[in-house]
PDB file of N, CA and C in Angstrom:
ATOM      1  N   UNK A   1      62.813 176.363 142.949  1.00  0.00           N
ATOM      2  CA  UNK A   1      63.627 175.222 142.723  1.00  0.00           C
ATOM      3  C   UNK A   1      64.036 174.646 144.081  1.00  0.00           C
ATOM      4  N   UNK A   2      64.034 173.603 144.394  1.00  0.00           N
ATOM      5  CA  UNK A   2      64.321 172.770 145.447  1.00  0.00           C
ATOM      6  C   UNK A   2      65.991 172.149 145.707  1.00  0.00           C
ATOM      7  N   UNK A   3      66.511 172.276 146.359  1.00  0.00           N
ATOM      8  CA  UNK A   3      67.729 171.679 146.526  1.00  0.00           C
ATOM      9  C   UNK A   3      67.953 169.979 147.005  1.00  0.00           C
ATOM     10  N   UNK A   4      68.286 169.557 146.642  1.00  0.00           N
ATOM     11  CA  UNK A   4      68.557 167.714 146.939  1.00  0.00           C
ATOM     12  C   UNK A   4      69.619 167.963 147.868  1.00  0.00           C
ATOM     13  N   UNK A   5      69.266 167.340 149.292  1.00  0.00           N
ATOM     14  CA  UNK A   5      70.324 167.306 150.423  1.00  0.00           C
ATOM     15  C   UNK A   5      70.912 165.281 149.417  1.00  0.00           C
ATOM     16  N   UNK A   6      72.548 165.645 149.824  1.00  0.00           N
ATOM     17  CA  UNK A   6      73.251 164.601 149.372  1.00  0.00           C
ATOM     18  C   UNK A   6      73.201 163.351 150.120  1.00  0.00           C
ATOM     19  N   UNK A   7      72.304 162.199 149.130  1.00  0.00           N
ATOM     20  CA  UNK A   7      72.535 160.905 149.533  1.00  0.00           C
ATOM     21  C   UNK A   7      73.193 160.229 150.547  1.00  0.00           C
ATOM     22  N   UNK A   8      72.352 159.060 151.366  1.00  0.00           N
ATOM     23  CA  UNK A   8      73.685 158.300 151.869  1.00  0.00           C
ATOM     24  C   UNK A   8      74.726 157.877 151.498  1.00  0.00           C
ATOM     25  N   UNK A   9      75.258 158.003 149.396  1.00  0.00           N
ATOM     26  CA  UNK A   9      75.916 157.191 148.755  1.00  0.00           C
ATOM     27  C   UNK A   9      77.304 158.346 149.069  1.00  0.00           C
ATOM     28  N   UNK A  10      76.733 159.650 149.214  1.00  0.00           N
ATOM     29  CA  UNK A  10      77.680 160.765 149.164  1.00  0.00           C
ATOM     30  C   UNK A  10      78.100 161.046 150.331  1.00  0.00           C
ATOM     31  N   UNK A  11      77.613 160.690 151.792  1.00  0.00           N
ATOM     32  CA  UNK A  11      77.992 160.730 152.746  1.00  0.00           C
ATOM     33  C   UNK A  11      78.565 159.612 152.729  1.00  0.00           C
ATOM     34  N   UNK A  12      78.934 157.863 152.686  1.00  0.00           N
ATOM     35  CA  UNK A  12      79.316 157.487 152.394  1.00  0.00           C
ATOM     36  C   UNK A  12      80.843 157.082 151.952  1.00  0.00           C
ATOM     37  N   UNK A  13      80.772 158.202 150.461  1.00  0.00           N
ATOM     38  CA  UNK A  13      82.195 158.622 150.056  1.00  0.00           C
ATOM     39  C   UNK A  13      82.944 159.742 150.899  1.00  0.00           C
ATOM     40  N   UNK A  14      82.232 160.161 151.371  1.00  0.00           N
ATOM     41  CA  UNK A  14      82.874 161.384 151.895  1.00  0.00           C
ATOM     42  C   UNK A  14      83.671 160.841 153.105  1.00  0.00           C
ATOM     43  N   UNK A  15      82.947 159.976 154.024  1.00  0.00           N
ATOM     44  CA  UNK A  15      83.489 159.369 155.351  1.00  0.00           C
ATOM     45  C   UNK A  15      84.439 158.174 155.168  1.00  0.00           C
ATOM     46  N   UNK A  16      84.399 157.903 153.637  1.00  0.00           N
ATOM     47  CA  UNK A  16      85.288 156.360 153.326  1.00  0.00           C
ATOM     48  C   UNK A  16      86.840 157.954 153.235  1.00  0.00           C
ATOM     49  N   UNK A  17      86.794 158.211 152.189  1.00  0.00           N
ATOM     50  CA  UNK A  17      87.845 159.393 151.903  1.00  0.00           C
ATOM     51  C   UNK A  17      88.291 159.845 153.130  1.00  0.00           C
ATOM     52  N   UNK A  18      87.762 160.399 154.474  1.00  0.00           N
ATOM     53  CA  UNK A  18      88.227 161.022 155.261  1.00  0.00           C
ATOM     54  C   UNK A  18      89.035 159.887 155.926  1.00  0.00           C
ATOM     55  N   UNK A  19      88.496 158.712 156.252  1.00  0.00           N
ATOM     56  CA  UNK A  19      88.769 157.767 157.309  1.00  0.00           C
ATOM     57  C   UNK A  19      90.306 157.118 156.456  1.00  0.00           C
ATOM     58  N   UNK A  20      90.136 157.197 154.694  1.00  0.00           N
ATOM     59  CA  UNK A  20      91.740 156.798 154.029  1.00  0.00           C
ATOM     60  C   UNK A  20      92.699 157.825 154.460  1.00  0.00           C
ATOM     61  N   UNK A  21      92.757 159.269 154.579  1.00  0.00           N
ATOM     62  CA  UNK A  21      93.532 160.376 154.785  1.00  0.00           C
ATOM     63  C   UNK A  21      94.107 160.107 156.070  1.00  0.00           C
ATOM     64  N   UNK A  22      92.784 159.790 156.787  1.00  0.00           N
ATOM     65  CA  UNK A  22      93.124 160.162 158.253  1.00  0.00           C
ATOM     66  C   UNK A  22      94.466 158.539 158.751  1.00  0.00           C
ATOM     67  N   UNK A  23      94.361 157.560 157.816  1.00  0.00           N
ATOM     68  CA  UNK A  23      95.072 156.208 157.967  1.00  0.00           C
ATOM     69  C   UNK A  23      96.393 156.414 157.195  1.00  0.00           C
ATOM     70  N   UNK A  24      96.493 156.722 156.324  1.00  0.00           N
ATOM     71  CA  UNK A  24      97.673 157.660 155.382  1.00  0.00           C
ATOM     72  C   UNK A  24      98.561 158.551 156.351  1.00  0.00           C
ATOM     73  N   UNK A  25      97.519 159.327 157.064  1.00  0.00           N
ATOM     74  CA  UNK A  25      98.436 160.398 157.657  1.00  0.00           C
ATOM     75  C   UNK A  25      98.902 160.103 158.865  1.00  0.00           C
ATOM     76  N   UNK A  26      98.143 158.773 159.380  1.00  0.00           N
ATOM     77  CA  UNK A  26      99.006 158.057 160.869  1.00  0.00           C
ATOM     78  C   UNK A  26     100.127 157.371 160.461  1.00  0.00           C
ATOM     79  N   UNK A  27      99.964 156.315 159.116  1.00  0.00           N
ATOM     80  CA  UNK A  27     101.121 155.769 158.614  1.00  0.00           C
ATOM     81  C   UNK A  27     102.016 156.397 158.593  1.00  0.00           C
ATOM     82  N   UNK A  28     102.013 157.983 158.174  1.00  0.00           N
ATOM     83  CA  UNK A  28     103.475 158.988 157.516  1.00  0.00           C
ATOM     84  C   UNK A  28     103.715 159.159 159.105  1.00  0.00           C
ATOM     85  N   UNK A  29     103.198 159.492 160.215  1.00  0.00           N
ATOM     86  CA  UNK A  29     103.539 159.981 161.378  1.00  0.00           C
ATOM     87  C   UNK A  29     104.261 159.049 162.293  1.00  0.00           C
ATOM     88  N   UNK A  30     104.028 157.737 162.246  1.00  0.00           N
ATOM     89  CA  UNK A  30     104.210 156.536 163.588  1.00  0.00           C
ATOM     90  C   UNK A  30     105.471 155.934 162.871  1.00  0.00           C
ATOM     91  N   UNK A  31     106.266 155.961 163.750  1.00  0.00           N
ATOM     92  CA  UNK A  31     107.743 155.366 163.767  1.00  0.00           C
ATOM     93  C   UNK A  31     107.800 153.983 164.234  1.00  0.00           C
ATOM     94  N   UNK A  32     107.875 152.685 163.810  1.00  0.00           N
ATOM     95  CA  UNK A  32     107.505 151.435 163.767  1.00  0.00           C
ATOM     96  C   UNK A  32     108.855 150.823 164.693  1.00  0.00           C
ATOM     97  N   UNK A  33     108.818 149.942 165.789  1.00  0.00           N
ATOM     98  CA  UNK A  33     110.047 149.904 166.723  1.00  0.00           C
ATOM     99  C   UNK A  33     110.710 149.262 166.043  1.00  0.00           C
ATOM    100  N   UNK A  34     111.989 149.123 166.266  1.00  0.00           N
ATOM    101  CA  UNK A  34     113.130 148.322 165.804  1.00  0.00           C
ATOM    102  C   UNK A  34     112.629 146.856 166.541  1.00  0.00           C
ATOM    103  N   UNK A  35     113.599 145.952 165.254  1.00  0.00           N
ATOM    104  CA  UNK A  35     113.508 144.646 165.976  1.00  0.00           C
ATOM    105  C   UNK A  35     114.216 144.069 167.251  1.00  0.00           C
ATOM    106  N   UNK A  36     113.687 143.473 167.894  1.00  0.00           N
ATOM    107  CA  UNK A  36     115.231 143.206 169.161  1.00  0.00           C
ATOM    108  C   UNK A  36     116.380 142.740 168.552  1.00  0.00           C
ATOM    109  N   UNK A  37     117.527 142.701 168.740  1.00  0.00           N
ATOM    110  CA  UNK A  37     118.585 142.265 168.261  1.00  0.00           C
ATOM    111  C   UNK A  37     118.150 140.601 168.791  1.00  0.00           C
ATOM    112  N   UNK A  38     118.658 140.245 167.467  1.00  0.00           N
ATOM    113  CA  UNK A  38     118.451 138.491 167.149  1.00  0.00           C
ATOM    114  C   UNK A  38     117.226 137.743 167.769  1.00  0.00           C
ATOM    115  N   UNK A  39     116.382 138.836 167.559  1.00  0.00           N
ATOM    116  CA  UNK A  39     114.927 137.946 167.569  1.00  0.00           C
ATOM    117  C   UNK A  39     114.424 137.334 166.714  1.00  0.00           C
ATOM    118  N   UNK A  40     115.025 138.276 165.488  1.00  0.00           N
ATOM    119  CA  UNK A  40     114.605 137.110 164.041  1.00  0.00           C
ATOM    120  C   UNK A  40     115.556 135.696 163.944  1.00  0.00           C
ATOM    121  N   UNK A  41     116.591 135.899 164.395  1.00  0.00           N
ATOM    122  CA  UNK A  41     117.883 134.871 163.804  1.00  0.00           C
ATOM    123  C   UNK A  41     117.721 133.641 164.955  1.00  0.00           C
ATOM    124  N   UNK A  42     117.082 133.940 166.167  1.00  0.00           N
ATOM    125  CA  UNK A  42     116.962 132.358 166.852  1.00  0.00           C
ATOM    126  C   UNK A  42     115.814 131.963 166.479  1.00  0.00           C
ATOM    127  N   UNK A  43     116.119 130.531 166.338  1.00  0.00           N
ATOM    128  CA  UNK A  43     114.807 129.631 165.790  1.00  0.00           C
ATOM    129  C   UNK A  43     113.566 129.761 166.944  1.00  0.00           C
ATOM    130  N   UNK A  44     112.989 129.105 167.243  1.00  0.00           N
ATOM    131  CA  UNK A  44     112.195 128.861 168.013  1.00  0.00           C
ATOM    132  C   UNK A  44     112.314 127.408 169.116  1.00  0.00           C
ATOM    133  N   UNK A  45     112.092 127.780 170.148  1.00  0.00           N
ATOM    134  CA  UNK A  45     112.597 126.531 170.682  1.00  0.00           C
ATOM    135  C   UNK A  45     113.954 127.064 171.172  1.00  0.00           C
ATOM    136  N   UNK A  46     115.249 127.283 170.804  1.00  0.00           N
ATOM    137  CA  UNK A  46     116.713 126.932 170.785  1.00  0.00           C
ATOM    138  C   UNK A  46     116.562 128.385 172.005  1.00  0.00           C
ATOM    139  N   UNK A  47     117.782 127.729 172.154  1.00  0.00           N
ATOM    140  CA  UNK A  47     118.690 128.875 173.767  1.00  0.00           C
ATOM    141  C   UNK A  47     119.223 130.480 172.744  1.00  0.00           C
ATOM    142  N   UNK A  48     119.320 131.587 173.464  1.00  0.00           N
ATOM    143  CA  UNK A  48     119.813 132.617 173.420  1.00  0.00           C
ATOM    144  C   UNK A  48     121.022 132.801 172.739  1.00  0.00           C
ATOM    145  N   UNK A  49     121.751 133.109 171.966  1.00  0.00           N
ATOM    146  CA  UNK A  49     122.682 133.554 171.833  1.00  0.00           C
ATOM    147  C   UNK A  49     123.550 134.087 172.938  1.00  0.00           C
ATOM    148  N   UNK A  50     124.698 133.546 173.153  1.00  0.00           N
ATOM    149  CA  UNK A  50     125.413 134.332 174.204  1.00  0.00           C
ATOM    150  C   UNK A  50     125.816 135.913 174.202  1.00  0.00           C
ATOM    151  N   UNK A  51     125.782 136.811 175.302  1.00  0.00           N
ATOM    152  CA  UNK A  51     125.873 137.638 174.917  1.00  0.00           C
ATOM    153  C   UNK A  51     127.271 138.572 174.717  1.00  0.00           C
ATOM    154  N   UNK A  52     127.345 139.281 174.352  1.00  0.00           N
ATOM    155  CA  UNK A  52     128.812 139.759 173.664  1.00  0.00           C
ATOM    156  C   UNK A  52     129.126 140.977 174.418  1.00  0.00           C
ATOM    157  N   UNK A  53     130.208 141.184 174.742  1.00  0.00           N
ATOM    158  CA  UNK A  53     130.651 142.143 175.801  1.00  0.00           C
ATOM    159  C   UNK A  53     130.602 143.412 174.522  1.00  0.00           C
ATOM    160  N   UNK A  54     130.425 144.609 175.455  1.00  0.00           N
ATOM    161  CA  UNK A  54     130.307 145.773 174.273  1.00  0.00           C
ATOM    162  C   UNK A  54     131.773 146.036 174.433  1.00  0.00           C
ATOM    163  N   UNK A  55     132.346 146.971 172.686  1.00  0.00           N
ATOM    164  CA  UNK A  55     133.542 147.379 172.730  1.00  0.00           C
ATOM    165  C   UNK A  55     133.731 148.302 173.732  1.00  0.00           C
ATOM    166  N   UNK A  56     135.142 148.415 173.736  1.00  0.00           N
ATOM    167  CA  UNK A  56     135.494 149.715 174.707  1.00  0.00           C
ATOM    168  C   UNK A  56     135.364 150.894 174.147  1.00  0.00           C
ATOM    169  N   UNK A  57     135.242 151.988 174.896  1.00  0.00           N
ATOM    170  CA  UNK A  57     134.933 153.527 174.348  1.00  0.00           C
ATOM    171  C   UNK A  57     135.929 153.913 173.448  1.00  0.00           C
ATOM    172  N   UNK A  58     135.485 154.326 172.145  1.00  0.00           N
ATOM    173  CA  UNK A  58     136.348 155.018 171.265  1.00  0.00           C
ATOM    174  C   UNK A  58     136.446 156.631 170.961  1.00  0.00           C
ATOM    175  N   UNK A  59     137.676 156.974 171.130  1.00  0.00           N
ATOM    176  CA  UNK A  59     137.522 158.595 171.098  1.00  0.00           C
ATOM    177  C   UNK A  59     137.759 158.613 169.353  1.00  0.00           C
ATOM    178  N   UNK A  60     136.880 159.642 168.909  1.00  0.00           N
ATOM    179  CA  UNK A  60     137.355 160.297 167.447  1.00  0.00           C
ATOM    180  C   UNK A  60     138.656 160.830 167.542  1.00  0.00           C
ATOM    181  N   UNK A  61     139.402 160.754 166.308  1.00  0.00           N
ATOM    182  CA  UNK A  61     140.711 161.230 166.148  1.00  0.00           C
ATOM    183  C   UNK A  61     140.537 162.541 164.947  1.00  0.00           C
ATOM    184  N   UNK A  62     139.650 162.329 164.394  1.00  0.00           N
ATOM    185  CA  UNK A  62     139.926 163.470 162.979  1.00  0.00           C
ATOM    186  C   UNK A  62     138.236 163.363 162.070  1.00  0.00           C
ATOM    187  N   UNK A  63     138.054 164.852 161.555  1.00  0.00           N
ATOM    188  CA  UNK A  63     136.631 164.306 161.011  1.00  0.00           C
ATOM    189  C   UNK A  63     137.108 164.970 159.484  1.00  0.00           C
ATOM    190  N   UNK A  64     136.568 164.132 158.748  1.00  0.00           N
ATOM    191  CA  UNK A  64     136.942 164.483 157.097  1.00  0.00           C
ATOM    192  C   UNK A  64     135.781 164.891 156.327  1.00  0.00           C
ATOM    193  N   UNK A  65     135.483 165.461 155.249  1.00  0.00           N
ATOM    194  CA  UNK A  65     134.178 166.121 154.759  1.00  0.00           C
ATOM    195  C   UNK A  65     134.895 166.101 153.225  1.00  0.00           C
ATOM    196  N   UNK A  66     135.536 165.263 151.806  1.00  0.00           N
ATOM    197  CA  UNK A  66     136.063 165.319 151.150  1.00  0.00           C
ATOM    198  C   UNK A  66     135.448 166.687 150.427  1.00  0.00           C
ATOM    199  N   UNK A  67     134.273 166.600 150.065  1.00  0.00           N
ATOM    200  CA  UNK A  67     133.352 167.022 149.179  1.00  0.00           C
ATOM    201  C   UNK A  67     133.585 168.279 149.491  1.00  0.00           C
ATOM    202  N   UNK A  68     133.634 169.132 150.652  1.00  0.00           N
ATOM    203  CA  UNK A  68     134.065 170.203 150.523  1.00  0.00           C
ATOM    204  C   UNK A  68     135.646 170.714 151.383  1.00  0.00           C
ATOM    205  N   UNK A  69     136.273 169.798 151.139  1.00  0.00           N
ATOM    206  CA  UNK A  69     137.784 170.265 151.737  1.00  0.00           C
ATOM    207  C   UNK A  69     137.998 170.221 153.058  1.00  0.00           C
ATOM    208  N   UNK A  70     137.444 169.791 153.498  1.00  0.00           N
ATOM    209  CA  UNK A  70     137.458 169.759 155.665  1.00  0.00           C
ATOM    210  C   UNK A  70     138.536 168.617 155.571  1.00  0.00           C
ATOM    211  N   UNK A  71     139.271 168.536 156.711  1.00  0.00           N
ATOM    212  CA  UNK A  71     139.883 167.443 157.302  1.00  0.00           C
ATOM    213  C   UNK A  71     140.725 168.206 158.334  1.00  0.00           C
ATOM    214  N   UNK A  72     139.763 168.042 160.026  1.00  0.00           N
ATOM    215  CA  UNK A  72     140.281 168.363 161.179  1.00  0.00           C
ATOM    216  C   UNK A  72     140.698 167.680 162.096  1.00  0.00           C
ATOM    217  N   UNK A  73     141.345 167.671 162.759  1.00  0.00           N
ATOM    218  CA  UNK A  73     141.587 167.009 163.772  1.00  0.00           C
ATOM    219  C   UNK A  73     140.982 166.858 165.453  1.00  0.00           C
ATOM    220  N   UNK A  74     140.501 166.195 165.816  1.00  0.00           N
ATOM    221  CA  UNK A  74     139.745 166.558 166.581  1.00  0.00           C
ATOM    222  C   UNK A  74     140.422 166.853 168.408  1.00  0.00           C
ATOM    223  N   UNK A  75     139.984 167.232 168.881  1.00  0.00           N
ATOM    224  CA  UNK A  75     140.503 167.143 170.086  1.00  0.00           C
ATOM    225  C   UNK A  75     139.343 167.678 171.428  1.00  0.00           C
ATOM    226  N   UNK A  76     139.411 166.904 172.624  1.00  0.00           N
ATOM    227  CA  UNK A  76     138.368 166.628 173.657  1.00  0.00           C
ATOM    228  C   UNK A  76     138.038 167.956 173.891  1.00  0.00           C
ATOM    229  N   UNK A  77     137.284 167.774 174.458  1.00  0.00           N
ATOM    230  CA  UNK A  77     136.546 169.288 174.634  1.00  0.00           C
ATOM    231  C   UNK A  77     135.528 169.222 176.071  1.00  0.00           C
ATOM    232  N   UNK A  78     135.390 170.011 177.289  1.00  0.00           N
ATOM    233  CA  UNK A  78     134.287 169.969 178.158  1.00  0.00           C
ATOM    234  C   UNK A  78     133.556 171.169 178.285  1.00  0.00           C
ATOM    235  N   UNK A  79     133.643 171.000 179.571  1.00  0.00           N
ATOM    236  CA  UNK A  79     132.741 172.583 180.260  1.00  0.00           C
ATOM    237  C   UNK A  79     133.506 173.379 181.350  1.00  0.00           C
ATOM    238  N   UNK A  80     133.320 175.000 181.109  1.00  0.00           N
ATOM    239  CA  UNK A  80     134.472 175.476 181.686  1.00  0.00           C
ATOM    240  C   UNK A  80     133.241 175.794 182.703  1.00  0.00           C
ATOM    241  N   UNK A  81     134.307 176.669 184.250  1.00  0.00           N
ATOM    242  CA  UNK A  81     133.624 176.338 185.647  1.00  0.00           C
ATOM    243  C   UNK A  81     132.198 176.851 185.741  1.00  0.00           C
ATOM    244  N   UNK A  82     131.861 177.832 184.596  1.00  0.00           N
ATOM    245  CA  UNK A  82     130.793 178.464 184.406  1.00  0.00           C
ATOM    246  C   UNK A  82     129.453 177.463 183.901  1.00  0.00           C
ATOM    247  N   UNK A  83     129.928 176.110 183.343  1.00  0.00           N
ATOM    248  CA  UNK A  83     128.934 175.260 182.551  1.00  0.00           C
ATOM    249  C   UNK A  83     129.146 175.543 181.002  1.00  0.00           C
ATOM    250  N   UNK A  84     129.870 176.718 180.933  1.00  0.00           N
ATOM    251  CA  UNK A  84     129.902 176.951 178.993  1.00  0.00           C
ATOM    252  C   UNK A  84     130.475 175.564 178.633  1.00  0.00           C
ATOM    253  N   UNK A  85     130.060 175.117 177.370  1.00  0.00           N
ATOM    254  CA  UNK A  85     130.915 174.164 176.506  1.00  0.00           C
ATOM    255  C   UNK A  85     132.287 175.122 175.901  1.00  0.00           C
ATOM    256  N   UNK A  86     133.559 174.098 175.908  1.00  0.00           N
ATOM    257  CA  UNK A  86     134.519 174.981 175.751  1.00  0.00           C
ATOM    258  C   UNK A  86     134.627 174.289 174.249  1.00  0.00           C
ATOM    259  N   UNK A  87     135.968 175.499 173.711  1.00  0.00           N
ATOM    260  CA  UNK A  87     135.923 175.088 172.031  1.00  0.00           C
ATOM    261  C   UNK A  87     137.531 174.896 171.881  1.00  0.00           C
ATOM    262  N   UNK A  88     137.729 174.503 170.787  1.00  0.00           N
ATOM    263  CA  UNK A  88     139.108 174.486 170.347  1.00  0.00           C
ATOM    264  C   UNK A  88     139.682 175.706 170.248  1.00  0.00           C
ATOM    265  N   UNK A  89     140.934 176.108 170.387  1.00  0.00           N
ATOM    266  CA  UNK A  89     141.347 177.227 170.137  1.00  0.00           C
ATOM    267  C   UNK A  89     141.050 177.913 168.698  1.00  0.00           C
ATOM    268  N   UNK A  90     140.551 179.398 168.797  1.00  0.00           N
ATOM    269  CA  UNK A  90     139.890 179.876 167.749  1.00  0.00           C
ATOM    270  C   UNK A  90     141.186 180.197 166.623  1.00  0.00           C
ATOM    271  N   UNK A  91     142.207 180.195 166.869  1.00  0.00           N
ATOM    272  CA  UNK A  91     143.476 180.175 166.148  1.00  0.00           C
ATOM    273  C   UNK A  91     144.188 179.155 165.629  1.00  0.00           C
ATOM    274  N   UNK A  92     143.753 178.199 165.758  1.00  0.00           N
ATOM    275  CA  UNK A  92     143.602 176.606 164.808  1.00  0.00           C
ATOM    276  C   UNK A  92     142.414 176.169 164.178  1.00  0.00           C
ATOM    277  N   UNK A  93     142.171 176.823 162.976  1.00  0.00           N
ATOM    278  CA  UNK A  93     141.087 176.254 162.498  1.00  0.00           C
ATOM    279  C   UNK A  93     140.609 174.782 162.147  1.00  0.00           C
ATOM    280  N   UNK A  94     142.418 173.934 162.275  1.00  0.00           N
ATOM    281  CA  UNK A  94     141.871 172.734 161.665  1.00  0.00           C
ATOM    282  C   UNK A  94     141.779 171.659 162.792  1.00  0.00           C
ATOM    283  N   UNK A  95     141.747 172.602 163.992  1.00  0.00           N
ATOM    284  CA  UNK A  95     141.116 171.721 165.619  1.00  0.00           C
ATOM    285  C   UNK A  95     139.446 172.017 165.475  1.00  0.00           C
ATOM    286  N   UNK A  96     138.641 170.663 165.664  1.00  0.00           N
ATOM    287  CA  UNK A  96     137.624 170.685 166.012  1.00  0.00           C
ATOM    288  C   UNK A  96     137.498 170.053 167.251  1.00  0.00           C
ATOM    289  N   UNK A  97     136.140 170.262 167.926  1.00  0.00           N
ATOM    290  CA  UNK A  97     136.388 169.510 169.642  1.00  0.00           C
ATOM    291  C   UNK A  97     135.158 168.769 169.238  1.00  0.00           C
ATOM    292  N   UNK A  98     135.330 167.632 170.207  1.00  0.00           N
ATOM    293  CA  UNK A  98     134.275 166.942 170.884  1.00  0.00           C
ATOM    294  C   UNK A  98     134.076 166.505 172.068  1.00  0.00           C
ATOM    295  N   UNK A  99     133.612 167.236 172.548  1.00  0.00           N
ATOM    296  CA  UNK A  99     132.303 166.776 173.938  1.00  0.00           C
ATOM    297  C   UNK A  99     133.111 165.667 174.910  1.00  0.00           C
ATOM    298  N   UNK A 100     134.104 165.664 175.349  1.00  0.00           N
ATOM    299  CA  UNK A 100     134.395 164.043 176.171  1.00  0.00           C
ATOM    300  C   UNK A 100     133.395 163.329 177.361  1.00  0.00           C
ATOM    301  N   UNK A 101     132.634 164.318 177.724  1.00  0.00           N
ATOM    302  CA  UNK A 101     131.518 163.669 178.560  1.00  0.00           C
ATOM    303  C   UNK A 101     130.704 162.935 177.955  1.00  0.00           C
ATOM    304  N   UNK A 102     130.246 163.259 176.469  1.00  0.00           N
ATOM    305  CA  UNK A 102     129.255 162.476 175.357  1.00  0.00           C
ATOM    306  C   UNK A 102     129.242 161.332 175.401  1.00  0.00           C
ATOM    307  N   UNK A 103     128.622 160.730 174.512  1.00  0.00           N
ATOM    308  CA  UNK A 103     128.660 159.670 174.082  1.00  0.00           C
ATOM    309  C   UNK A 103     129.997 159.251 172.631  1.00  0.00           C
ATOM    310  N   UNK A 104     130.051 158.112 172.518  1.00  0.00           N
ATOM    311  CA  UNK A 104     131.463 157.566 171.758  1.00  0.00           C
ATOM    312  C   UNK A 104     130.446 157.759 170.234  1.00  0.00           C
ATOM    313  N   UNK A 105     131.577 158.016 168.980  1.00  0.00           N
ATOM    314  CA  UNK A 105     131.095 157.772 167.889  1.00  0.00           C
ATOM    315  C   UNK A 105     130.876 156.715 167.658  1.00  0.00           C
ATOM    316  N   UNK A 106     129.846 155.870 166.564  1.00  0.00           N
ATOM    317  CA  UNK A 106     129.773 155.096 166.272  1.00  0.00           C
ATOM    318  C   UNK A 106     128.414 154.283 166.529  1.00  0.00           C
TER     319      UNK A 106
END
């Protein structure tokens, strides 16, 4: 008995199928850039929008979690002379710290 090597119709499908997976699986992977701020909203032609001074730095005051009963208060937090990040005192549970070198919430 003789074996039939598979058609060009089957090589074909086989390379259409691989080449959809392989386009599928770049789509799920590639993170598409954000738009510039108000690139859509000026017409074409027209001047810039002026630009807007950023707010001033806001420190967190308290972080809340209803759903399971949290509501701490927060308070600054750095690095002691060693580089450790330091913590709230372990005898106030309802002090949490944040980072004051960080960045601002929001």
């Amino acid at each position: 008995m003789s074996r039939r090597r598979p058609g060009w119709a089957a090589t074909f499908v086989a390379l259409l199928g691989t080449t959809g997976l392989a386009l599928v699986a770049a789509g799920l992977t590639t993170t598409p850039l954000p738009p510039r701020p108000g690139a859509a909203d000026a017409p074409t032609g027209s001047r810039p929008a002026p630009s807007v001074p950023p707010l001033p730095r806001a420190d967190p005051v308290d972080v809340q979690i209803p759903a399971i009963g949290v509501r701490a208060r927060i308070v600054p937090v750095g690095a002691d002379a060693k580089g450790e990040l330091e913590v709230p005192p372990l005898d106030r549970p309802t002090l949490a710290g944040w980072y004051r070198h960080g960045v601002s919430p929001g």
